[in-house]
N, C-alpha and C. Protein backbone atom coordinates (compact mmCIF):
# COMPACT_ATOMS: atom_id res chain seq x y z
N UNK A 1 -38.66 -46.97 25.69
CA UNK A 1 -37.24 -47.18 25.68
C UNK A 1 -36.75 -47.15 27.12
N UNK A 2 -35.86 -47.70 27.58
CA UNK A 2 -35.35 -48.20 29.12
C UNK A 2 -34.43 -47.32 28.57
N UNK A 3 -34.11 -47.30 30.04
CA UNK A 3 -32.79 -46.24 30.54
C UNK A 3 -31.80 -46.97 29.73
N UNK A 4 -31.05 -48.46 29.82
CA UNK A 4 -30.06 -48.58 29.40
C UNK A 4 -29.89 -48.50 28.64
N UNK A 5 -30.59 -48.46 27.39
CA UNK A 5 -30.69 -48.30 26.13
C UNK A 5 -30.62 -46.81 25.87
N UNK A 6 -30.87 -45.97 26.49
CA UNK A 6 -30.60 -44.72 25.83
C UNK A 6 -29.88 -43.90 26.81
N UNK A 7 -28.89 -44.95 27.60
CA UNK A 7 -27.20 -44.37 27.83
C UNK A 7 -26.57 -45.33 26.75
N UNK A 8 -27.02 -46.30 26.18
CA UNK A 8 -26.07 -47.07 25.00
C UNK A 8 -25.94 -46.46 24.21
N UNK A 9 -26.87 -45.58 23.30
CA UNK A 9 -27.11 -44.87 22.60
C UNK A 9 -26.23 -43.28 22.53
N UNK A 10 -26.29 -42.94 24.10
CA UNK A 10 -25.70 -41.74 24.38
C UNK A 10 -23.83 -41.63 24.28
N UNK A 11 -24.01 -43.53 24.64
CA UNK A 11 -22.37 -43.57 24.64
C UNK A 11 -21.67 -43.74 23.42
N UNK A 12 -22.39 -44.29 22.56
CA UNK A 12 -22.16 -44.16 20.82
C UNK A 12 -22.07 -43.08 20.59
N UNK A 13 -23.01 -42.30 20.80
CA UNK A 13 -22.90 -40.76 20.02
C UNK A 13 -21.66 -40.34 20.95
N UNK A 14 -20.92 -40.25 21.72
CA UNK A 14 -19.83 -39.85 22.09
C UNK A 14 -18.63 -40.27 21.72
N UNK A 15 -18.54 -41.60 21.62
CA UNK A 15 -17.44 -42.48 21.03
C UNK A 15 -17.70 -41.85 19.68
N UNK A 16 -18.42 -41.45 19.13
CA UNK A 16 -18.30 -41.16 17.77
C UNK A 16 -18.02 -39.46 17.83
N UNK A 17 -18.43 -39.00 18.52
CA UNK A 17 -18.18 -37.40 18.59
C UNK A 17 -16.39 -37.22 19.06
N UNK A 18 -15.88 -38.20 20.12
CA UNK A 18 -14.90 -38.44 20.10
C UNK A 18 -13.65 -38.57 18.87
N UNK A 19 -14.22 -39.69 18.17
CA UNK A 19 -13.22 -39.59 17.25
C UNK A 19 -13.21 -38.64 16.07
N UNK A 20 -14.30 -38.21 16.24
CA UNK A 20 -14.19 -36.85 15.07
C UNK A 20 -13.11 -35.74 15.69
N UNK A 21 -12.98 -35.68 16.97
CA UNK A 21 -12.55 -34.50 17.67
C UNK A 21 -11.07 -35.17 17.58
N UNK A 22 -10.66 -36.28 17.70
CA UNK A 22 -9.30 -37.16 17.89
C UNK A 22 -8.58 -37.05 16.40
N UNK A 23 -9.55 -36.69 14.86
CA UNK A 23 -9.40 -36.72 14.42
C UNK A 23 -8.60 -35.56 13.80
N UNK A 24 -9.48 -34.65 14.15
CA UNK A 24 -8.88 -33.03 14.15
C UNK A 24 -7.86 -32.15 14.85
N UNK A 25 -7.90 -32.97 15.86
CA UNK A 25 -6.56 -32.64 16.75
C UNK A 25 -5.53 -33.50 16.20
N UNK A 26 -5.92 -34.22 15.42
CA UNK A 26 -4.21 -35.14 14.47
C UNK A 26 -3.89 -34.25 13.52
N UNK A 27 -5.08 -33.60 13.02
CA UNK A 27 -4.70 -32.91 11.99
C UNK A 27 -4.05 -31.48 12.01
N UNK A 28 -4.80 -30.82 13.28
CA UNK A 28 -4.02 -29.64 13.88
C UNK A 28 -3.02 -29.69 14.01
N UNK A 29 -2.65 -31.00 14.73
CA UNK A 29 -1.24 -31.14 15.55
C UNK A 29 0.15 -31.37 14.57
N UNK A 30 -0.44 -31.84 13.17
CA UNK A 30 0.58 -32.33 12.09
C UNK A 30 0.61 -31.10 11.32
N UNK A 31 0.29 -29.97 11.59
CA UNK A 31 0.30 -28.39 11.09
C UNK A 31 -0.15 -28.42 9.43
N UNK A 32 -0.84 -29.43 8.55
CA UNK A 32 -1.34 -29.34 8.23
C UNK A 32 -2.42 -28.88 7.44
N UNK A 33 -2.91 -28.28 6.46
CA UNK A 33 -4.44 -27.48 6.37
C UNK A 33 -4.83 -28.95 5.25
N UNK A 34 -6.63 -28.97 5.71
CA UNK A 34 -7.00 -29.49 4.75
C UNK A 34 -8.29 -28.58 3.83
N UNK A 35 -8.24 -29.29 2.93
CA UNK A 35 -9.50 -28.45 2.43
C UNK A 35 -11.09 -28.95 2.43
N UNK A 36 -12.22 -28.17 1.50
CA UNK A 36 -13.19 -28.62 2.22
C UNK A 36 -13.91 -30.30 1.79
N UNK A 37 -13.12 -30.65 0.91
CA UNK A 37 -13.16 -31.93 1.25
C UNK A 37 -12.41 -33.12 1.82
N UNK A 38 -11.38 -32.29 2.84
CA UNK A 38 -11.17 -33.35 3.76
C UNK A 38 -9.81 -33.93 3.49
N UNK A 39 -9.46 -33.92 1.85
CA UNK A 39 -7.58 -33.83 1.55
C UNK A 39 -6.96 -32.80 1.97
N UNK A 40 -5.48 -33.41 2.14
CA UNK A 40 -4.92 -32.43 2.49
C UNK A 40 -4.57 -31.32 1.60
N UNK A 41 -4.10 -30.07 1.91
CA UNK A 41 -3.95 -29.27 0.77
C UNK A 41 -2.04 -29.46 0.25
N UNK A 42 -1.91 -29.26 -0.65
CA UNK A 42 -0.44 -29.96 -1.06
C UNK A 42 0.16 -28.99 -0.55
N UNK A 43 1.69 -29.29 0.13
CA UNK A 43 2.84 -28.36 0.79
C UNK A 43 2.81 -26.66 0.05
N UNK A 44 2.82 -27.12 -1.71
CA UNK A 44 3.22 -26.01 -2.30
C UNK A 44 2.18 -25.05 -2.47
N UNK A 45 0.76 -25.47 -2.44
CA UNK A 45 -0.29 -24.50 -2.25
C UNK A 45 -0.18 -23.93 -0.88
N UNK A 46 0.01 -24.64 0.07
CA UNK A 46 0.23 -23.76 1.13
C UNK A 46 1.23 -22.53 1.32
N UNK A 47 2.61 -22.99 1.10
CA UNK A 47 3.63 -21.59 0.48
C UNK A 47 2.97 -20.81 0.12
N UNK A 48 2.26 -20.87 -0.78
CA UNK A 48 1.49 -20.01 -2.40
C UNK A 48 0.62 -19.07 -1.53
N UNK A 49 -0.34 -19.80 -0.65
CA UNK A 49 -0.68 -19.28 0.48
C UNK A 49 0.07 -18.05 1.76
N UNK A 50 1.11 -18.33 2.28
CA UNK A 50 1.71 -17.90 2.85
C UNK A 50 2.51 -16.47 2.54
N UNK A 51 3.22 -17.13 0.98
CA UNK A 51 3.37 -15.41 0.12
C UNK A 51 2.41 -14.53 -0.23
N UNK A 52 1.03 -14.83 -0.17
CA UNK A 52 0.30 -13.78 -0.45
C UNK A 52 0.09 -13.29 0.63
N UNK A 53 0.34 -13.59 1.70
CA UNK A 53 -0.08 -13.05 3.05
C UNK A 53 0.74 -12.34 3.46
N UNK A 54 2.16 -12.35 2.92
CA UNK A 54 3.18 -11.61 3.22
C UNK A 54 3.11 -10.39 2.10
N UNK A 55 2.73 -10.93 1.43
CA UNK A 55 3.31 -9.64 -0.22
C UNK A 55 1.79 -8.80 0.38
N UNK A 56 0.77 -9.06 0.81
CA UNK A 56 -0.23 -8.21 1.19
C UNK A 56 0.34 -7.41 2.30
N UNK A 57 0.65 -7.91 3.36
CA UNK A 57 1.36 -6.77 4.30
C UNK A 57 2.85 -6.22 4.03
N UNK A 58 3.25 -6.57 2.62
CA UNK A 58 4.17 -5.61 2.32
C UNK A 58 3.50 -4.28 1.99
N UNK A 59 2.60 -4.71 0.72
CA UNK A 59 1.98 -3.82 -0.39
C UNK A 59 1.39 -2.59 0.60
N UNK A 60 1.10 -3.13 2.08
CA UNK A 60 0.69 -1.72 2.52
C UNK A 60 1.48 -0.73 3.34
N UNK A 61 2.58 -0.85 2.76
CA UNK A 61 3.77 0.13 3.29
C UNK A 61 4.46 0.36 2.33
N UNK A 62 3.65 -0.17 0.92
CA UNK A 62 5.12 0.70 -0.18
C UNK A 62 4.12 1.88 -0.86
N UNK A 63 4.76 2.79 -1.96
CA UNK A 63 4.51 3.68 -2.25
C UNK A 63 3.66 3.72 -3.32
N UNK A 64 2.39 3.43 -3.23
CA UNK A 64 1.52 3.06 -4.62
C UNK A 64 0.39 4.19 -4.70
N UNK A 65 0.38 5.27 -4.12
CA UNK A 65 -0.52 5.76 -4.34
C UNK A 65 0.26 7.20 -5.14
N UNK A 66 -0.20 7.62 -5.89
CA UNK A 66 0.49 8.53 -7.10
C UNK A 66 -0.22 9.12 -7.51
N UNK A 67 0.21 10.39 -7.49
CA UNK A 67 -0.46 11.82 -8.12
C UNK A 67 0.45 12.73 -8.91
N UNK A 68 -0.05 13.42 -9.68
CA UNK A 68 0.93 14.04 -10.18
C UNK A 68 -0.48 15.54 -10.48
N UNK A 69 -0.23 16.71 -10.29
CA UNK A 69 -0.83 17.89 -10.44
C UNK A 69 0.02 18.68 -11.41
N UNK A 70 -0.21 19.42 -12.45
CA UNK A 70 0.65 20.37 -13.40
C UNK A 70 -0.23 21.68 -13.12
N UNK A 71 0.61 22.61 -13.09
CA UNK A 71 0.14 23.69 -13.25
C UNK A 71 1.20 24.49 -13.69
N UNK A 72 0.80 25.94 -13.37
CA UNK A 72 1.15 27.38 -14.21
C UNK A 72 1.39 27.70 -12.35
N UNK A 73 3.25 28.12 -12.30
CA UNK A 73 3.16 28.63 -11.12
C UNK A 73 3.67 30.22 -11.20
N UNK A 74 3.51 30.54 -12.23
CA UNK A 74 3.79 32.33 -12.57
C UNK A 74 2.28 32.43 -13.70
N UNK A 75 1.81 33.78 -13.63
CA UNK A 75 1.19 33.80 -14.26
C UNK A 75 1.68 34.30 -15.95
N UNK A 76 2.63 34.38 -16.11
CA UNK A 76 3.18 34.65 -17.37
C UNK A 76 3.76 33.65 -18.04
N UNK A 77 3.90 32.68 -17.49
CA UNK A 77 4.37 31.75 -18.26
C UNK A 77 3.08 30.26 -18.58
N UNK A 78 2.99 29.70 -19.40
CA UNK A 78 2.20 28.43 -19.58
C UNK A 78 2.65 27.42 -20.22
N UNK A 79 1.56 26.39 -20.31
CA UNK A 79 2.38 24.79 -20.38
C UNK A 79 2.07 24.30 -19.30
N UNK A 80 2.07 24.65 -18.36
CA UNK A 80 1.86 23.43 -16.99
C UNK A 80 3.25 22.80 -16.80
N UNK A 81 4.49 23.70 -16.46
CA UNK A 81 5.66 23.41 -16.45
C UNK A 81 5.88 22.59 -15.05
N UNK A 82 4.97 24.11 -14.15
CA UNK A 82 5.16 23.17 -12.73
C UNK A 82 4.36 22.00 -12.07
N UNK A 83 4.95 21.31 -11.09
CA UNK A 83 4.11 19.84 -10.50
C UNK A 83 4.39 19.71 -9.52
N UNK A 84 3.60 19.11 -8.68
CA UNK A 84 3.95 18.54 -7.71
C UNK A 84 2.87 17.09 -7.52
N UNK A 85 3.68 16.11 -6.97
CA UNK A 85 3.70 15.16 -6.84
C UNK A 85 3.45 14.03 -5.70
N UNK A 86 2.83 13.15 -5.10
CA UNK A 86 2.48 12.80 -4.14
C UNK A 86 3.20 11.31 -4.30
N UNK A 87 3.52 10.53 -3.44
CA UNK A 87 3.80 8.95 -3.59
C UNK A 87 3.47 8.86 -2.23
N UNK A 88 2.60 8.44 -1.83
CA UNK A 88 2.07 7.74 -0.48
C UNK A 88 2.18 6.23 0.00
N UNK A 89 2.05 5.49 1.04
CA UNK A 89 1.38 4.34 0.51
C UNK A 89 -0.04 4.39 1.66
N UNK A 90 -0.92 3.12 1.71
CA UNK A 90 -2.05 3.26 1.80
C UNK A 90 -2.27 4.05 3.62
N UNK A 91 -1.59 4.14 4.48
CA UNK A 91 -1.46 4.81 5.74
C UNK A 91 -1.23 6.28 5.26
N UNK A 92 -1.05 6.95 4.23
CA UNK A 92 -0.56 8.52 4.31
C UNK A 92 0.21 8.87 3.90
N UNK A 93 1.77 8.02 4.24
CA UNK A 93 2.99 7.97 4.87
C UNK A 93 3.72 7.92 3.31
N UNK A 94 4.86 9.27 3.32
CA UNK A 94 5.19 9.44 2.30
C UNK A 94 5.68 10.31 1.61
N UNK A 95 5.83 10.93 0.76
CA UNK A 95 6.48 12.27 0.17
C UNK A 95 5.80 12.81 -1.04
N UNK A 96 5.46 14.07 -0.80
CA UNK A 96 5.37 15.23 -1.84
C UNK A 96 6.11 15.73 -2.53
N UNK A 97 6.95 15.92 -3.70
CA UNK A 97 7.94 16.57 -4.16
C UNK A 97 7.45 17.64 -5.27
N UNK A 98 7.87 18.66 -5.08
CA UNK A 98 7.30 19.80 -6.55
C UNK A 98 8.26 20.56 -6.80
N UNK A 99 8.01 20.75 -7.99
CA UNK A 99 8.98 21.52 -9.23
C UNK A 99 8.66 22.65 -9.59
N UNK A 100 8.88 23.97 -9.04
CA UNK A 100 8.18 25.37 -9.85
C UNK A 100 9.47 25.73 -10.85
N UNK A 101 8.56 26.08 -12.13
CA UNK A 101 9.92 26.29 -13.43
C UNK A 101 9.21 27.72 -13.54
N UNK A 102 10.52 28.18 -13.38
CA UNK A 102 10.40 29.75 -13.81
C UNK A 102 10.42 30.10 -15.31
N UNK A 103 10.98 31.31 -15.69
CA UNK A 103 11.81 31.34 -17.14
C UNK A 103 13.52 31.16 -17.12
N UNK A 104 14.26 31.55 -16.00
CA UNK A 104 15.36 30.99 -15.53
C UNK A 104 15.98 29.92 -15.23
N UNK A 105 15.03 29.47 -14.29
CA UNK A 105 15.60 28.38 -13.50
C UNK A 105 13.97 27.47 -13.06
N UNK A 106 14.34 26.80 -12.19
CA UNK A 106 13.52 25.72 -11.41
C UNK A 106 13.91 25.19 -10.36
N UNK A 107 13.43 25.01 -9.31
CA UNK A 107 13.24 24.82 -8.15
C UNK A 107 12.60 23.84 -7.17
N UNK A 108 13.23 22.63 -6.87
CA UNK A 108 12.61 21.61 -6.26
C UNK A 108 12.57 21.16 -4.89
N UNK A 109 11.61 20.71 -4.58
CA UNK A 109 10.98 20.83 -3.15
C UNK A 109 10.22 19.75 -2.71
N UNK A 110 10.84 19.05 -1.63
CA UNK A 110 10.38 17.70 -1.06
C UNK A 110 10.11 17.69 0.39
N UNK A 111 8.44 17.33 0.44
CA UNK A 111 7.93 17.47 2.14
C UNK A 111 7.72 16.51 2.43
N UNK A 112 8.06 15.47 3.63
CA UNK A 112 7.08 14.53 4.32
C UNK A 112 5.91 14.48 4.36
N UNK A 113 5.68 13.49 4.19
CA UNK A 113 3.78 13.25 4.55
C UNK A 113 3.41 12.09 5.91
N UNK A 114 2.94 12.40 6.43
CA UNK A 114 2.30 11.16 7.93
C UNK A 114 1.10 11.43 7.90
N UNK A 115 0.75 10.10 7.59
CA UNK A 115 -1.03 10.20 7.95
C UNK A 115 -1.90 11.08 6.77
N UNK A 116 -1.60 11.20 5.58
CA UNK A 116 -1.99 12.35 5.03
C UNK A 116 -2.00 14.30 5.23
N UNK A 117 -1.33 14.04 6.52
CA UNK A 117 -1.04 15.46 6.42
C UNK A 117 0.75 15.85 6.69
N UNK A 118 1.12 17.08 6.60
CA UNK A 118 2.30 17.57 6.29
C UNK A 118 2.64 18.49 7.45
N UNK A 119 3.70 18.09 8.26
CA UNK A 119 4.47 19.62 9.29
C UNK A 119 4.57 20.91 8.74
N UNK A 120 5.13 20.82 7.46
CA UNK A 120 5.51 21.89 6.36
C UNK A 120 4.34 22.39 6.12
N UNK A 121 4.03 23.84 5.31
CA UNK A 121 3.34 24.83 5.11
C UNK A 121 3.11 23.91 3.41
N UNK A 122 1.96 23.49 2.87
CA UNK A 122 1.59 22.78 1.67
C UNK A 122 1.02 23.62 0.92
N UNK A 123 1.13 24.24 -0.54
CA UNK A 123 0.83 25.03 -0.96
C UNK A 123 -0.63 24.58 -1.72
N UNK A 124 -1.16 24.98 -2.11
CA UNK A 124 -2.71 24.83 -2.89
C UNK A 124 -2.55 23.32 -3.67
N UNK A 125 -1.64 23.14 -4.69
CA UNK A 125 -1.07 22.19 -5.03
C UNK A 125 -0.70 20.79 -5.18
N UNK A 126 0.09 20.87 -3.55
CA UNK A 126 0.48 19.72 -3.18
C UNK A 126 -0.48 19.39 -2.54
N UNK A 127 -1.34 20.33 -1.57
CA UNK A 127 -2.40 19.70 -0.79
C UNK A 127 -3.87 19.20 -2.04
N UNK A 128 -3.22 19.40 -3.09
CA UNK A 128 -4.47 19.06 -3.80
C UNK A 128 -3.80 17.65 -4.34
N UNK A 129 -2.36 17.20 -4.54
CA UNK A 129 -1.98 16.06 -5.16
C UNK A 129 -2.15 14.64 -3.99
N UNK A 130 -2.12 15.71 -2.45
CA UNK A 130 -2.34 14.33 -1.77
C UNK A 130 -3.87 14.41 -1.59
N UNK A 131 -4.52 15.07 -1.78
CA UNK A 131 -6.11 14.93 -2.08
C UNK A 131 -6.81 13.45 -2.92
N UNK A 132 -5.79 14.04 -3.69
CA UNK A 132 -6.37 13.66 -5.01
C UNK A 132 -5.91 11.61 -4.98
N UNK A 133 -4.43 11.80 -3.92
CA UNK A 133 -3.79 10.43 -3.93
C UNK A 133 -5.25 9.53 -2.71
N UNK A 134 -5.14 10.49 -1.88
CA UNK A 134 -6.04 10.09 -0.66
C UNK A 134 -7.39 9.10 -1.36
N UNK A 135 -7.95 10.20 -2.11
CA UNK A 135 -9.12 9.71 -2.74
C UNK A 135 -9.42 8.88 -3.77
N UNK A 136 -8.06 7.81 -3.75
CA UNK A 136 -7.47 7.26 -4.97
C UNK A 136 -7.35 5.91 -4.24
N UNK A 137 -7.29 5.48 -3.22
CA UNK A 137 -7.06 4.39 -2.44
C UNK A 137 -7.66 3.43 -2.81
């Protein structure tokens, strides 16, 4: 094979590598997605697309992780009157709330949560409801 013949050759395969690349930059540039065969994907699948990408980085800042603990917070009384309660979402971030029921009265109590742990003093309880939320993820 002679030289000129295999820069003819070399210049085809470029003119052709070319327009594949001319091709894709039309398609980039028209913002676009296609799929893997090469149609385009229709406007409204793309949306469809776009809300799940949003409702996913909502979902990880709302409050889905849930516990609920009952217990006996006097030893004379039973039932599992008292609770406490965890609502996190998937970072930690969130609130504990618990209820001790006496024979009188009852008493409710709401701590911050960051990161899975608490500023506040967490009694056996609550540190067991965000345990329990933690390990629930």
């Amino acid at each position: 094979m002679t030289l000129a013949v295999v820069a003819l050759a070399l210049a085809g395969i470029a003119v052709i590598l070319a327009g594949f690349g001319l091709r894709t930059a039309l398609r980039l540039r028209s913002g676009r997605t296609f799929g893997t065969d090469g149609e385009p994907v229709p406007p409204d699948l793309e949306a469809l697309r776009d809300e799940v990408v949003r409702l996913r980085a909502d979902a990880v800042e709302t409050l889905r992780h849930l516990t609920v603990v009952r217990y006996d917070a006097f030893g004379d009384m039973g039932g599992h009157l008292s609770w406490s309660l965890a609502l996190l979402d998937d970072g930690g971030n969130g609130v504990v709330l618990t209820s001790i029921h006496g024979r009188s009265d009852a008493r409710t109590y709401a701590k911050n949560v960051t990161g899975w742990s608490c500023d506040a003093q967490l009694s056996p309880e609550e540190a067991e409801a965000i345990g329990y939320a933690r390990d629930n993820r």
